[in-house]
Protein backbone atom coordinates (compact mmCIF):
# COMPACT_ATOMS: atom_id res chain seq x y z
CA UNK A 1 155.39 39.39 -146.29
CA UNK A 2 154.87 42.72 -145.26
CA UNK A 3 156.42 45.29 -148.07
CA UNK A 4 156.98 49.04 -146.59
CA UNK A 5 155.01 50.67 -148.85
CA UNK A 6 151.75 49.65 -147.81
CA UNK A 7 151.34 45.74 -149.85
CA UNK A 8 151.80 42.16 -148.28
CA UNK A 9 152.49 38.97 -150.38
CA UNK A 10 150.73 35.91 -148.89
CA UNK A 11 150.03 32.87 -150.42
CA UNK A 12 148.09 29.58 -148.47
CA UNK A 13 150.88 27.05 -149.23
CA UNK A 14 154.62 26.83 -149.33
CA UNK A 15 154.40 25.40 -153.58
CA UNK A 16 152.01 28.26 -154.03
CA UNK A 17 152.39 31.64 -155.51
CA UNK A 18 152.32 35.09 -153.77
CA UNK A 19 149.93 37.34 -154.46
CA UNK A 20 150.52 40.98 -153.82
CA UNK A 21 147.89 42.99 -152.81
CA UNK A 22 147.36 46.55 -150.47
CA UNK A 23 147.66 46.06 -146.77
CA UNK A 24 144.16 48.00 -146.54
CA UNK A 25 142.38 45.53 -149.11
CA UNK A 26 143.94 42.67 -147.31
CA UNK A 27 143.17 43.61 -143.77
CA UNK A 28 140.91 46.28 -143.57
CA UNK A 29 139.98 46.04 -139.89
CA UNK A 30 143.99 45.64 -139.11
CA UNK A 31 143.95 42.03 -138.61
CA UNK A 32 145.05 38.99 -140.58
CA UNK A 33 144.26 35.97 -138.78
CA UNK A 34 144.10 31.99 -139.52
CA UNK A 35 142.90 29.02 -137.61
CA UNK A 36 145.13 26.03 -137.07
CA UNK A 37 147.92 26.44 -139.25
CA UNK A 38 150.72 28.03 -139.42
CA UNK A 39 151.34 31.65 -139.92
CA UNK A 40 154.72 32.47 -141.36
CA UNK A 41 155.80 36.27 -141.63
CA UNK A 42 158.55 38.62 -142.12
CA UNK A 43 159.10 42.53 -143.52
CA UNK A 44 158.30 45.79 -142.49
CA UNK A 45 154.87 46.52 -141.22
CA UNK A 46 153.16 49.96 -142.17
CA UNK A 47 150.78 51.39 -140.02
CA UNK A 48 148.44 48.94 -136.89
CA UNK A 49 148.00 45.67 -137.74
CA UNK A 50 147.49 42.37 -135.66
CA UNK A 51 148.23 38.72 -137.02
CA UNK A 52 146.96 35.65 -135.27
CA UNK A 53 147.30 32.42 -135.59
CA UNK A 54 144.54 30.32 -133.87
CA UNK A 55 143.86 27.05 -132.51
CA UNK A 56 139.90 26.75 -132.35
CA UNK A 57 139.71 23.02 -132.26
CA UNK A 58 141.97 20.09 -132.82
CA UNK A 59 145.77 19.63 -131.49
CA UNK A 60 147.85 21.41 -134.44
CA UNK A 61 148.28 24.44 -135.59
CA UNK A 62 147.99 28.13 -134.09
CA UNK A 63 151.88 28.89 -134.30
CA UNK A 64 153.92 31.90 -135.77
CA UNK A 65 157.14 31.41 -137.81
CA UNK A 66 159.10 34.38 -138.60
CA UNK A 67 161.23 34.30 -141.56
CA UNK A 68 163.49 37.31 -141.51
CA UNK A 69 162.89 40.56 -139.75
CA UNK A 70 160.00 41.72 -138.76
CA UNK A 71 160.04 45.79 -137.86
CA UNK A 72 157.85 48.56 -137.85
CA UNK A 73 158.06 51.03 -140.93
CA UNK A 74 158.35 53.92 -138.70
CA UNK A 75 161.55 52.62 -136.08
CA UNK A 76 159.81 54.02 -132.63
CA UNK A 77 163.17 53.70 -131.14
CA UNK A 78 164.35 56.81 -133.56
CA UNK A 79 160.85 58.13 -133.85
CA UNK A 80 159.14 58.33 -130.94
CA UNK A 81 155.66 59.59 -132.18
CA UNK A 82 155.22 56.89 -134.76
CA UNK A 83 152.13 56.00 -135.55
CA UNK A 84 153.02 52.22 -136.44
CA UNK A 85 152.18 49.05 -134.13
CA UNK A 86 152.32 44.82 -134.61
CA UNK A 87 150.78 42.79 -132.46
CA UNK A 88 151.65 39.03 -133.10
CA UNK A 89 149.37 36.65 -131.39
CA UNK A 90 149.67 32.75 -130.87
CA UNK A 91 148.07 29.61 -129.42
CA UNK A 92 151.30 28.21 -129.45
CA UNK A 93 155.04 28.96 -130.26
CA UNK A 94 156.51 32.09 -132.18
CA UNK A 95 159.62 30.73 -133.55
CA UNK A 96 162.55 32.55 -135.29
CA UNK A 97 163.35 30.71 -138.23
CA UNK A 98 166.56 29.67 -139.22
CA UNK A 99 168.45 31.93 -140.81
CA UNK A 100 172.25 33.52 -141.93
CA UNK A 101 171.26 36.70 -139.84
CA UNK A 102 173.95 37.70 -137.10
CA UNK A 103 171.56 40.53 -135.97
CA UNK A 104 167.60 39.55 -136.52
CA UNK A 105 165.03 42.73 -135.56
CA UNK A 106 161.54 41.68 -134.13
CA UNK A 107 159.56 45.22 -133.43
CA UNK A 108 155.92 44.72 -132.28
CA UNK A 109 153.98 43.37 -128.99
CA UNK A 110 154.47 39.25 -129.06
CA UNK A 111 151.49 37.25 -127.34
CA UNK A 112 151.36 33.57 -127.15
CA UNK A 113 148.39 31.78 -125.36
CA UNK A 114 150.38 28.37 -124.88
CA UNK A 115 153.87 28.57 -125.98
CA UNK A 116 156.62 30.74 -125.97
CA UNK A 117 159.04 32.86 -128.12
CA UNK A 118 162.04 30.26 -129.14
CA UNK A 119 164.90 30.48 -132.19
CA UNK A 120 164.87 27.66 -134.44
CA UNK A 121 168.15 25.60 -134.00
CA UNK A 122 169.07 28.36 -130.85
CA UNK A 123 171.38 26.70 -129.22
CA UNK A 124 173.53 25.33 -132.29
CA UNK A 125 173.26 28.08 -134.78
CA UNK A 126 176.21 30.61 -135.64
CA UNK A 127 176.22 33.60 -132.73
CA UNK A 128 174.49 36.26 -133.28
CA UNK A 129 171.87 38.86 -131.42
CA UNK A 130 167.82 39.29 -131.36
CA UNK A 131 166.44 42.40 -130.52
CA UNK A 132 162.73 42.69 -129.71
CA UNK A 133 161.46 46.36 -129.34
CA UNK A 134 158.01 46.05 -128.13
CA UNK A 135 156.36 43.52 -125.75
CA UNK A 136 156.70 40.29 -124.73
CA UNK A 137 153.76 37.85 -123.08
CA UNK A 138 154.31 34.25 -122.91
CA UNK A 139 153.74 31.01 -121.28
CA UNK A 140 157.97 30.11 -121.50
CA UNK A 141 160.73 31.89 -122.87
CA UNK A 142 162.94 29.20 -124.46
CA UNK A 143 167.31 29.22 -124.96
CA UNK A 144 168.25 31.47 -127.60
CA UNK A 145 171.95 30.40 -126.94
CA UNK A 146 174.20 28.46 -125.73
CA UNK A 147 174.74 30.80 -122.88
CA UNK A 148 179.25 30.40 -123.65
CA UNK A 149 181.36 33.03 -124.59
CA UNK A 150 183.96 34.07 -127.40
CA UNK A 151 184.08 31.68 -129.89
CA UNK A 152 182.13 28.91 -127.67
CA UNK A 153 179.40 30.52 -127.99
CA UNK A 154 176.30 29.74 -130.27
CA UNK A 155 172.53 31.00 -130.72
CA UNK A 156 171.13 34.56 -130.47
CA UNK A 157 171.60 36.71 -127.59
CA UNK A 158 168.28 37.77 -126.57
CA UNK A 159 167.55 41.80 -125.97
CA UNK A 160 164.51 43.00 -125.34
CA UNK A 161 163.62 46.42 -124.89
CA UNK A 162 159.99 48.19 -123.56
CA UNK A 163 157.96 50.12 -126.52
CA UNK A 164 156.86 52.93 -124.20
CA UNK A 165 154.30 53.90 -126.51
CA UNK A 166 152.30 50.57 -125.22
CA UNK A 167 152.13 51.33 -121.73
CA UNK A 168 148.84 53.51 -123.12
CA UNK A 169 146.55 50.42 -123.64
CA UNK A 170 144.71 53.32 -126.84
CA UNK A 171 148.43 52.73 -128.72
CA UNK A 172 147.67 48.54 -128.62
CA UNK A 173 147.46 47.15 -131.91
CA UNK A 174 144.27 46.39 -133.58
CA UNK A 175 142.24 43.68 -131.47
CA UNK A 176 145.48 43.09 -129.58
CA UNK A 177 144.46 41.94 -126.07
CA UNK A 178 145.37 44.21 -123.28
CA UNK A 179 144.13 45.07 -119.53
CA UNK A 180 143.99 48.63 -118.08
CA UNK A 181 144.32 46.52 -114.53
CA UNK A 182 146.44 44.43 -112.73
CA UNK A 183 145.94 42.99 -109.05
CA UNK A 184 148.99 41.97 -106.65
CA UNK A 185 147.87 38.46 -106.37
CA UNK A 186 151.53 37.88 -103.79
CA UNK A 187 154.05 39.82 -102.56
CA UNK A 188 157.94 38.61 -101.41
CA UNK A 189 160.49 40.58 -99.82
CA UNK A 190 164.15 39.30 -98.46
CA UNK A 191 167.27 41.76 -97.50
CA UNK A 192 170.41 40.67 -98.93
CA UNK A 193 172.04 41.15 -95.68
């Protein structure tokens, strides 16, 4: 859990007991990272940090659960010259966790190797919205809703919205991976007439 004013509580199993500690004792190259488990987060993030969940060997593992919100201390969508950044890296899936939340907040630039961004339960749960501020790179994008409307409908709404701050590959979080080039591999064009 990321606390605002600089701590995170983490603890290595769901019976076990947090530990608070400073962000910069914790993580004092910016990253927090674990190998084939399960990285579960939530809070508000102060200053550059990267989490990763890996998957060196085996078959399990490397996935990112987010509890509850997960924003920036600084909001760059009201501050433009903040000085904040999340990167959230994955083998696997980054799943929103079930929740009560009729708006949930994800701020940060979401990677996933393998798997996607999905919502826990998405397509039953009570209607609501997800916002993602940041950046978005992964293998699938899974339903966040039903896709109905009024009272039909159930799951989040998915927004996303572009942190222009990351188009500068020198604002990337911490050992976040980035490229300074792309290459038009294909290129398609039809007229609607």
């Amino acid at each position: 859990i990321f606390n605002a004013d600089g701590t995170v509580q983490w603890k290595t199993s769901a019976a076990g007991t947090y530990t608070t500690t400073s962000l910069s004792t914790f993580a004092p190259n910016g990253i927090i990272a674990i190998d084939q488990g399960v990285l579960h987060v939530e809070g508000t993030v102060p200053g550059r940090v990267t989490i990763a969940s890996l998957r060196t060997t085996g078959s399990t593992g490397g996935t990112v659960e987010i509890m509850n919100n997960l924003v920036l201390k600084e909001n760059p969508q009201t501050h433009s010259d903040s000085h904040d950044f999340l990167g959230v890296v994955a083998y696997g899936d980054i799943t929103v966790k079930d929740n009560l939340a009729t708006e949930f907040n994800l701020q940060g630039s979401f990677y996933s190797a393998t798997g996607g961004l999905q919502v826990e339960h998405g397509t039953t749960r009570p209607a609501g919205m997800l916002r993602l501020y940041g950046g978005l790179m992964v293998d699938a994008l899974y339903g966040t809703s039903n896709g109905a409307t009024g009272s039909d409908r159930r799951g989040y709404n998915l927004r996303t919205d572009f942190d222009t701050r990351l188009a500068d590959v020198a604002n990337a979080p911490d050992y976040f991976p980035v490229t300074t080039a792309f290459e038009i591999l294909s290129w398609l064009e039809y007229s609607l007439l």
